[in-house]
C-alpha atoms as a PDB file:
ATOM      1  CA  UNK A   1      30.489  61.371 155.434  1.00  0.00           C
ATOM      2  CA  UNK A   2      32.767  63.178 157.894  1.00  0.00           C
ATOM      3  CA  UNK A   3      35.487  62.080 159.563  1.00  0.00           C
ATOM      4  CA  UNK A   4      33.944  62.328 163.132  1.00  0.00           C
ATOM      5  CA  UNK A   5      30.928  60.567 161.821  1.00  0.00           C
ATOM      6  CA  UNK A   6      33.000  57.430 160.502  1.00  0.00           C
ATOM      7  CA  UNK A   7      34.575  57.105 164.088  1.00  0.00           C
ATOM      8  CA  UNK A   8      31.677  57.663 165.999  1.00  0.00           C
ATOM      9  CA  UNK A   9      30.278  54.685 163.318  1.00  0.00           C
ATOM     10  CA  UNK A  10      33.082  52.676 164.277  1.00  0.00           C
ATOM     11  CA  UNK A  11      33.196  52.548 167.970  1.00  0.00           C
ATOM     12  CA  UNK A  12      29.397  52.371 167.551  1.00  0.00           C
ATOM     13  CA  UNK A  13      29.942  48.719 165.897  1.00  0.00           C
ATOM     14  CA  UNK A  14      32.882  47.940 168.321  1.00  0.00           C
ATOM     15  CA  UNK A  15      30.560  48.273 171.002  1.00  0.00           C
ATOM     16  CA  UNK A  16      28.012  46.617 169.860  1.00  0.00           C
ATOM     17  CA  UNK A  17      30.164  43.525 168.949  1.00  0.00           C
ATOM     18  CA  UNK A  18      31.791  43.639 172.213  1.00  0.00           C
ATOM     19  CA  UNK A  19      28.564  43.697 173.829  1.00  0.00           C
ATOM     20  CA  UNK A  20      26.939  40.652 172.068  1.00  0.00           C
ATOM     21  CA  UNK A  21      29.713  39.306 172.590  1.00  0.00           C
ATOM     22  CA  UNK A  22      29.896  39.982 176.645  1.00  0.00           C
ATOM     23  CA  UNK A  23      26.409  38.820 176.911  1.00  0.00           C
ATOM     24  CA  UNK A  24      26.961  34.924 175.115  1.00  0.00           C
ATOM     25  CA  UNK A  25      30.525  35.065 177.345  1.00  0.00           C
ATOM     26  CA  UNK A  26      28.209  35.637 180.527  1.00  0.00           C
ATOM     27  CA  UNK A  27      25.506  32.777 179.329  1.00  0.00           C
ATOM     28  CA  UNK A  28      28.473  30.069 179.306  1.00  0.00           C
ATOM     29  CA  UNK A  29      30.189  31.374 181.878  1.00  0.00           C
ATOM     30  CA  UNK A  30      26.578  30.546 184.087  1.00  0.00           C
ATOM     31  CA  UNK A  31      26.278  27.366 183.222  1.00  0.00           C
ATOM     32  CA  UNK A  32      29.821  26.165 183.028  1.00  0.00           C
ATOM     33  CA  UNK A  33      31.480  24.733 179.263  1.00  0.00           C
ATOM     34  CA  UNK A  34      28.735  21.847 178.301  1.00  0.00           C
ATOM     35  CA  UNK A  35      29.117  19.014 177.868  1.00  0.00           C
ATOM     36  CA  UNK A  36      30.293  18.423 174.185  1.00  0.00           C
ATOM     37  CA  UNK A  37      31.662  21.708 173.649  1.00  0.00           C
ATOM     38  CA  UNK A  38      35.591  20.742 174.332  1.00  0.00           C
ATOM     39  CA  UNK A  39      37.046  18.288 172.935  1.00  0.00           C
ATOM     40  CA  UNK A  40      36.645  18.471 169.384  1.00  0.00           C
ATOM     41  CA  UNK A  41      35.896  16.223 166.809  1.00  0.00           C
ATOM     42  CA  UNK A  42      38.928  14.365 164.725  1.00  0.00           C
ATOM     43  CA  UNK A  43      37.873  16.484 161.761  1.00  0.00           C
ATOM     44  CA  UNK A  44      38.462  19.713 163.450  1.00  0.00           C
ATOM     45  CA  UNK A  45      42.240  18.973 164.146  1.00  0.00           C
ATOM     46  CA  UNK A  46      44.629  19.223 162.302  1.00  0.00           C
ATOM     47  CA  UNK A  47      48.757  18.456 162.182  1.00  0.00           C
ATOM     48  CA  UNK A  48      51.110  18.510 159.372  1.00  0.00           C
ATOM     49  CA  UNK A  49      54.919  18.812 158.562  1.00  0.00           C
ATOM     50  CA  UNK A  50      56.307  20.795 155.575  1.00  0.00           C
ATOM     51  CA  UNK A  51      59.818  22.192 154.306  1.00  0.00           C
ATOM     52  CA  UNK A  52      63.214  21.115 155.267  1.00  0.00           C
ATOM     53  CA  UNK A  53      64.959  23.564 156.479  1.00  0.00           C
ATOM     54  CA  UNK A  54      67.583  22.682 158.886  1.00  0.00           C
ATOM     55  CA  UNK A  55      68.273  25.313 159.978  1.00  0.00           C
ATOM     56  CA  UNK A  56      64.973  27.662 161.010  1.00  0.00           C
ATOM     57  CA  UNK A  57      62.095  25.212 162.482  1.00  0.00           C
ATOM     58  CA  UNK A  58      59.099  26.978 163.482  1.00  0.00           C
ATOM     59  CA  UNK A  59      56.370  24.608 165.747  1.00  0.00           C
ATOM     60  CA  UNK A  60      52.576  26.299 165.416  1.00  0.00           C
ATOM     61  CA  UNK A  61      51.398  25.145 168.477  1.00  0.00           C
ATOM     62  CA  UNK A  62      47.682  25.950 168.265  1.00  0.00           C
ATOM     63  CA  UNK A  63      44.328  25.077 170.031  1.00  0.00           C
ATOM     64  CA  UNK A  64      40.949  25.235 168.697  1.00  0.00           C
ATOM     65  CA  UNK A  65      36.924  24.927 169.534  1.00  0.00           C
ATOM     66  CA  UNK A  66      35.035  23.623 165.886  1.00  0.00           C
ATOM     67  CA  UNK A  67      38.283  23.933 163.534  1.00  0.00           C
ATOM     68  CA  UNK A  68      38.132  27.477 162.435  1.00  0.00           C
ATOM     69  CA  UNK A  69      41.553  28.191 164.170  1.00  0.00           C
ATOM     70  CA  UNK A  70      43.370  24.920 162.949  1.00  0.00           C
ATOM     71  CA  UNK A  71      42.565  26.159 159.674  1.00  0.00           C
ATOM     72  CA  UNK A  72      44.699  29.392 160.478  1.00  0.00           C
ATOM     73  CA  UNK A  73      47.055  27.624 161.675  1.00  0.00           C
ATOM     74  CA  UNK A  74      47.300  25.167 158.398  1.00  0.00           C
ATOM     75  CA  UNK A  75      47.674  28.123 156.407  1.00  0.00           C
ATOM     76  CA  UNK A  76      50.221  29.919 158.124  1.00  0.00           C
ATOM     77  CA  UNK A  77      52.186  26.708 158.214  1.00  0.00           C
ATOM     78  CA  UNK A  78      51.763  26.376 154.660  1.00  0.00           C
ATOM     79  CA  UNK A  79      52.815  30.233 153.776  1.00  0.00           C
ATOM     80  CA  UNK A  80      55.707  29.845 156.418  1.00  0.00           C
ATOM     81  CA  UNK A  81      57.190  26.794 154.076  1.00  0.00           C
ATOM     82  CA  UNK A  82      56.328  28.210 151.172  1.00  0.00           C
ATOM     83  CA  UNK A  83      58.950  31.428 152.800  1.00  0.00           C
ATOM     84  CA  UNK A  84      61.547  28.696 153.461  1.00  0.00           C
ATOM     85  CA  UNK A  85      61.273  27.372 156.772  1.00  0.00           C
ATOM     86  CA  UNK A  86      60.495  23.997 158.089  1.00  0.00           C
ATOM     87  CA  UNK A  87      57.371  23.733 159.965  1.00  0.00           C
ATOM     88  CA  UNK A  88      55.074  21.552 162.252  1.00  0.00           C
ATOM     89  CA  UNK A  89      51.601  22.394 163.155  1.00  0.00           C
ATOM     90  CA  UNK A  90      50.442  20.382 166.353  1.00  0.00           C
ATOM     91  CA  UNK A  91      47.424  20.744 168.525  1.00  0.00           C
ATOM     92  CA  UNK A  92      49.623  22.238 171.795  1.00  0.00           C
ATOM     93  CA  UNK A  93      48.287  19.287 173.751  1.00  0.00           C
ATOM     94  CA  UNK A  94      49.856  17.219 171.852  1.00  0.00           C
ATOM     95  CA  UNK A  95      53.569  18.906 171.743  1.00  0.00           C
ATOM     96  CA  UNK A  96      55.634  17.534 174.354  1.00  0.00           C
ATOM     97  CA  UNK A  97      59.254  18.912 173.345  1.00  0.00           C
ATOM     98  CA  UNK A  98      60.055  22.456 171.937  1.00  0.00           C
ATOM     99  CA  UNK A  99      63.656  22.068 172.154  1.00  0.00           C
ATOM    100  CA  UNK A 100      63.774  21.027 168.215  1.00  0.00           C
ATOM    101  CA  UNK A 101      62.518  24.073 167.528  1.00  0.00           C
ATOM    102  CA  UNK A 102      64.108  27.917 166.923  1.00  0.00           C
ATOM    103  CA  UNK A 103      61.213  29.579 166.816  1.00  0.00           C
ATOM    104  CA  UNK A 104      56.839  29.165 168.505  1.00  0.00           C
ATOM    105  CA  UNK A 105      53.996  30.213 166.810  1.00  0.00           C
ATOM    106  CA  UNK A 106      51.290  29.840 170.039  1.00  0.00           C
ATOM    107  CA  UNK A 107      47.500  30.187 168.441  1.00  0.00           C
ATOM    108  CA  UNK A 108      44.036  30.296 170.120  1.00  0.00           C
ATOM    109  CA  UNK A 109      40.472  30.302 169.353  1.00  0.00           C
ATOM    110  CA  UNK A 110      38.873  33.061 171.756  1.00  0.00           C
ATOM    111  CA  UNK A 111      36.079  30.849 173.881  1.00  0.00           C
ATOM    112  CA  UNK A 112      34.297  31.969 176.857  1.00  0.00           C
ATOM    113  CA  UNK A 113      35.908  35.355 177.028  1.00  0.00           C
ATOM    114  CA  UNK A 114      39.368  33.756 177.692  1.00  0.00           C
ATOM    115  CA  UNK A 115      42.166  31.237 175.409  1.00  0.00           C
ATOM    116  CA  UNK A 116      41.402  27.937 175.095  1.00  0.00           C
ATOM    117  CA  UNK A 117      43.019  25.684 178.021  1.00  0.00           C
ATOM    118  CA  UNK A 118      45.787  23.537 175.554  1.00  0.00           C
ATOM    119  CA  UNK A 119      47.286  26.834 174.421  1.00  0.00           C
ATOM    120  CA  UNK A 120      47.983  28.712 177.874  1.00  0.00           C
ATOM    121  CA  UNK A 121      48.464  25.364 179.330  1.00  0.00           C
ATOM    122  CA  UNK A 122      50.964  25.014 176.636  1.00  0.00           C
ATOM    123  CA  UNK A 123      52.694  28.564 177.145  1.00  0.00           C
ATOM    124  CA  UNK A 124      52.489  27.632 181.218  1.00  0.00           C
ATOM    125  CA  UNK A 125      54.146  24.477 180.572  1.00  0.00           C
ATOM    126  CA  UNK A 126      56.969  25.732 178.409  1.00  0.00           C
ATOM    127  CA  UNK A 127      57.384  28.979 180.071  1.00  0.00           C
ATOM    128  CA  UNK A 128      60.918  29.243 180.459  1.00  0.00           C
ATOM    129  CA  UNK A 129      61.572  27.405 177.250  1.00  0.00           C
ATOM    130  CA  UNK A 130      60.090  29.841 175.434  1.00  0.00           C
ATOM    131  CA  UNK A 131      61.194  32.849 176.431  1.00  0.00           C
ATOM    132  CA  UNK A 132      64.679  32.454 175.505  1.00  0.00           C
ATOM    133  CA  UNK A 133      63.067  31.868 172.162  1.00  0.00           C
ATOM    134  CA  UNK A 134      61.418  34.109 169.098  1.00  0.00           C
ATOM    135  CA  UNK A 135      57.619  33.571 169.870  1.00  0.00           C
ATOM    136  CA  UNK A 136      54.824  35.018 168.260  1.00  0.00           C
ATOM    137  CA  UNK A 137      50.943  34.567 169.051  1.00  0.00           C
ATOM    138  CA  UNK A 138      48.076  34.940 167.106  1.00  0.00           C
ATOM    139  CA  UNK A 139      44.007  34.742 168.246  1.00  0.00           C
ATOM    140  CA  UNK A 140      40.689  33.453 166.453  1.00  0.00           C
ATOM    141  CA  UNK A 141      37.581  34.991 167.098  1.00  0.00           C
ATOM    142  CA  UNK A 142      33.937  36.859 166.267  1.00  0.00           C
ATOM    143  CA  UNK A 143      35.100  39.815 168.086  1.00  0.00           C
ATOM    144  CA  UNK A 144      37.085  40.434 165.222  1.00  0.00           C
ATOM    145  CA  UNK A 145      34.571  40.263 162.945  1.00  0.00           C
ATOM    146  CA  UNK A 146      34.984  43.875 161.800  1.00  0.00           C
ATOM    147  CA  UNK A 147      38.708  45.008 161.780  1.00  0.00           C
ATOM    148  CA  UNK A 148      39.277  48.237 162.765  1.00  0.00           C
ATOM    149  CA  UNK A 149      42.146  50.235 164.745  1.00  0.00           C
ATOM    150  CA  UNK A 150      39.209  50.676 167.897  1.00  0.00           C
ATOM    151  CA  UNK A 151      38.288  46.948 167.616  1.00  0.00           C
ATOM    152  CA  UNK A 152      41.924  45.800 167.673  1.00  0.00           C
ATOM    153  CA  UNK A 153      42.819  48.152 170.313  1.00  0.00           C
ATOM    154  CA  UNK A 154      39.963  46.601 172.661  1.00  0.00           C
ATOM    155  CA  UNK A 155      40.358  43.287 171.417  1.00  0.00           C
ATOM    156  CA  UNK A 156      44.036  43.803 172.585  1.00  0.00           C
ATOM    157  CA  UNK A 157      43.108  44.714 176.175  1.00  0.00           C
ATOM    158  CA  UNK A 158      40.420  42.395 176.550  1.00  0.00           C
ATOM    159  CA  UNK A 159      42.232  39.032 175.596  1.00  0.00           C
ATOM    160  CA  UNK A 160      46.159  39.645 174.663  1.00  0.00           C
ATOM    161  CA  UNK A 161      46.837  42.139 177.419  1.00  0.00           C
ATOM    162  CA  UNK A 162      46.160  39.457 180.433  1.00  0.00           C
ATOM    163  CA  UNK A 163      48.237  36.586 178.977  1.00  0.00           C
ATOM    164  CA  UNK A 164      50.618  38.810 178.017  1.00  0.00           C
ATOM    165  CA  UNK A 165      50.614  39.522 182.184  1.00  0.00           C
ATOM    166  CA  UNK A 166      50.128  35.911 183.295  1.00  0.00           C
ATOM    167  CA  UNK A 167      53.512  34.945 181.567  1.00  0.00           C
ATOM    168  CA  UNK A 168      55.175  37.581 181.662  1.00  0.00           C
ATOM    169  CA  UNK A 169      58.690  35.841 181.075  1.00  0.00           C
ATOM    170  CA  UNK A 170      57.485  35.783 176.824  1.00  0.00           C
ATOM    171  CA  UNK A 171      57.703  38.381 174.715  1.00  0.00           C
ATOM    172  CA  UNK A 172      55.874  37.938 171.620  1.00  0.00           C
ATOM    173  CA  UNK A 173      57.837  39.619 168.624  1.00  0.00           C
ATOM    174  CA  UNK A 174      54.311  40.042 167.230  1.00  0.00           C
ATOM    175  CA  UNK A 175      50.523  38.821 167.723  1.00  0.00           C
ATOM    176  CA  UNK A 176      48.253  38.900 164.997  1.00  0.00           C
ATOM    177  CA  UNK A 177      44.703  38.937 165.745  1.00  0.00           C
ATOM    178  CA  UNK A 178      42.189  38.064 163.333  1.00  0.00           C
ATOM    179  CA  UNK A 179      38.501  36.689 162.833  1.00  0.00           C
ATOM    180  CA  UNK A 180      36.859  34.104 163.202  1.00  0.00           C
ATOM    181  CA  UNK A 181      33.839  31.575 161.399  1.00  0.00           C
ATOM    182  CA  UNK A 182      30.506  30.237 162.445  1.00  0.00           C
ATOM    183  CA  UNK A 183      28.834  27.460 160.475  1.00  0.00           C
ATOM    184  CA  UNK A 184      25.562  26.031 161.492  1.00  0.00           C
ATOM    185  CA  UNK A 185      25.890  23.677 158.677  1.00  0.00           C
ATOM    186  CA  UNK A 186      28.969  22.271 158.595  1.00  0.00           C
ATOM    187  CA  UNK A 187      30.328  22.292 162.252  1.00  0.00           C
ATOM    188  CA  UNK A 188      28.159  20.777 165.237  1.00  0.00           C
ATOM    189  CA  UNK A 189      27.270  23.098 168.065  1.00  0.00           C
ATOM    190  CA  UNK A 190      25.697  22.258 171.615  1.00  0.00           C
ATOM    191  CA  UNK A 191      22.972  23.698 172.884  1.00  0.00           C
ATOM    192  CA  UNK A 192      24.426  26.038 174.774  1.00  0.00           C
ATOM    193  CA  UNK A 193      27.090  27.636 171.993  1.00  0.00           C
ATOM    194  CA  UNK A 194      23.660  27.180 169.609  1.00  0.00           C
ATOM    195  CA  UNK A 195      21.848  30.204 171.751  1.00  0.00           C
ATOM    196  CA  UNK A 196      25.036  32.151 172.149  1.00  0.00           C
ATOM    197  CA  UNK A 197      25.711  32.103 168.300  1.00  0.00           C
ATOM    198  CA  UNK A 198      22.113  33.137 167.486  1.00  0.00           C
ATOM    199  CA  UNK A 199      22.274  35.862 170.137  1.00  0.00           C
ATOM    200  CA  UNK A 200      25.593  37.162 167.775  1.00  0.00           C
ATOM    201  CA  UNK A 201      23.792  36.290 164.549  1.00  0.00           C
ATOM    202  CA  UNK A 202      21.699  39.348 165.923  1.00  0.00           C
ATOM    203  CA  UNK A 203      24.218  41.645 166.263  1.00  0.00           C
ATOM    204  CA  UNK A 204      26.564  40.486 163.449  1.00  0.00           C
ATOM    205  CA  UNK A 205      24.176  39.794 161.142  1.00  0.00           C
ATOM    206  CA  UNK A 206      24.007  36.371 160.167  1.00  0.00           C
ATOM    207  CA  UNK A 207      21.922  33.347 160.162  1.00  0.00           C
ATOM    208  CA  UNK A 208      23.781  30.083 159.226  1.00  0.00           C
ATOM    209  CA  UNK A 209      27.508  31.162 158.700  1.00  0.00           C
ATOM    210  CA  UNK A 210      30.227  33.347 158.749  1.00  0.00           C
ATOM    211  CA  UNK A 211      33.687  33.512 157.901  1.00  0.00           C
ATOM    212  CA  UNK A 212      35.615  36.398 159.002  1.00  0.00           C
ATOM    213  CA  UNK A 213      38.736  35.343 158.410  1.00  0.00           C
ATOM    214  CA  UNK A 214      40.753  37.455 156.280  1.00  0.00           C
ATOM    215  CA  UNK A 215      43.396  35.296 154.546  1.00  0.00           C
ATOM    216  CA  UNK A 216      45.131  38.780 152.929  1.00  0.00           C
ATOM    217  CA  UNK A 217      45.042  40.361 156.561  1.00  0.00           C
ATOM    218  CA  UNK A 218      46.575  36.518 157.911  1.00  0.00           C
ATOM    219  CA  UNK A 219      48.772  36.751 154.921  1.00  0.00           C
ATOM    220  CA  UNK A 220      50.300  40.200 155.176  1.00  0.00           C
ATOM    221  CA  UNK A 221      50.791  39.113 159.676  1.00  0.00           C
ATOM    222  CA  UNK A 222      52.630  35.648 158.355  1.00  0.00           C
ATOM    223  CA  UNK A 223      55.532  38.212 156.160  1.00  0.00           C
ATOM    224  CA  UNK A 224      55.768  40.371 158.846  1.00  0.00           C
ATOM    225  CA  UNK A 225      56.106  37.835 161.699  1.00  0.00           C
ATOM    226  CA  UNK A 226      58.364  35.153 159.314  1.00  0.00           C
ATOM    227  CA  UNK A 227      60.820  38.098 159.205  1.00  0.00           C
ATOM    228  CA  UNK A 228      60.985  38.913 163.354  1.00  0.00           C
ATOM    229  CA  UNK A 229      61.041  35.205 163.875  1.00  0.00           C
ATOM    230  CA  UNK A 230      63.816  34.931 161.852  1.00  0.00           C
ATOM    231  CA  UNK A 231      65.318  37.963 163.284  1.00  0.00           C
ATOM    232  CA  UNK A 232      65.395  40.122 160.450  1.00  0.00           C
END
């Protein structure tokens, strides 16, 4: 297969994922976030503490929709210690002082075209505070469900580039951007996010679940982002 034929493929499938995914973000954005949909349930949260590192304390300050992106956010704790630093993961609603800390890791599931409300409430909150500090972001979602230079480059734009604009005061020493999952089984969806999955199970080609997560890709962003954080 040619070269020009494996781009054309790939902006092909960018498109198409983008599109799906424009169509469920236009569904929810008519009818408003449902009731049920936000909060989450206890068993999609999650906080720990690790390492004891005096003197590098990262907080990963993360919000999520059915758990996928706490899970990210576990593991990158857990790598991060593992590295040598001391860690917290929090829910960002939940963080009410950053001064502890030398260094933010902000996180987001992508919902309704847009970050979830703790974590840019969290970043408008603590604006100032972090900007004087090493920050890095990372975002969960489907339309990273195939990763390829085109799809990073619009997923960029699309949901980094305006945040990145709204506060403009942080600058991220890197943002890693990776996939998301979708469970029928295990996680409980309203009606609304039911018909909005389906409508991607169309396009991405699944029918219960999918987990498009890449824990070497996660891995290989958690080295790279442990070193600017620790300004290396």
């Amino acid at each position: 297969m040619s070269q020009r034929i494996i781009a054309t493929t790939r902006k092909l499938r960018t498109l198409r994922i983008f599109a799906c995914l424009l169509l469920g973000g236009l569904v929810l954005l008519a009818v408003g976030a449902p009731a049920g949909a936000y909060p989450r349930t206890d068993e999609d949260l999650i906080e720990t503490s690790c390492g004891d590192n005096q003197t590098t304390s990262i907080l990963i300050a993360y919000d999520t929709i059915h758990g996928s992106t706490a899970e990210v956010a576990e593991f990158i704790g857990e790598d991060l210690c593992a590295r040598g630093f001391k860690v917290d993961v929090r829910l960002a609603a939940n963080v009410t002082d950053i001064s502890p800390y030398s260094a933010v890791i902000v996180g987001s599931a992508i919902y309704q075209f847009a970050w979830l409300e703790g974590a840019t409430t969290f970043l408008r909150q603590n604006e100032q505070a972090l900007s004087t500090l090493p920050v890095a972001f990372f975002i969960v979602g489907a339309s990273m469900a195939e990763d390829t230079p085109e799809t990073r480059e619009a997923v960029k734009q699309q949901f980094v580039d305006p945040v990145l604009q709204e506060f403009a005061a942080i600058t991220p020493v890197s943002i890693g951007l990776f996939g998301g999952a979708v469970d029928f089984m295990a996680n409980e969806y309203n009606f609304m996010e039911r018909i909005v999955l389906r409508i991607l199970g169309l396009f991405l080609g699944y029918t219960n679940s999918a987990d498009w997560r890449n824990w070497n890709t996660i891995g290989d962003w958690i080295g790279e982002a442990a070193a600017l954080l620790n300004g290396e």
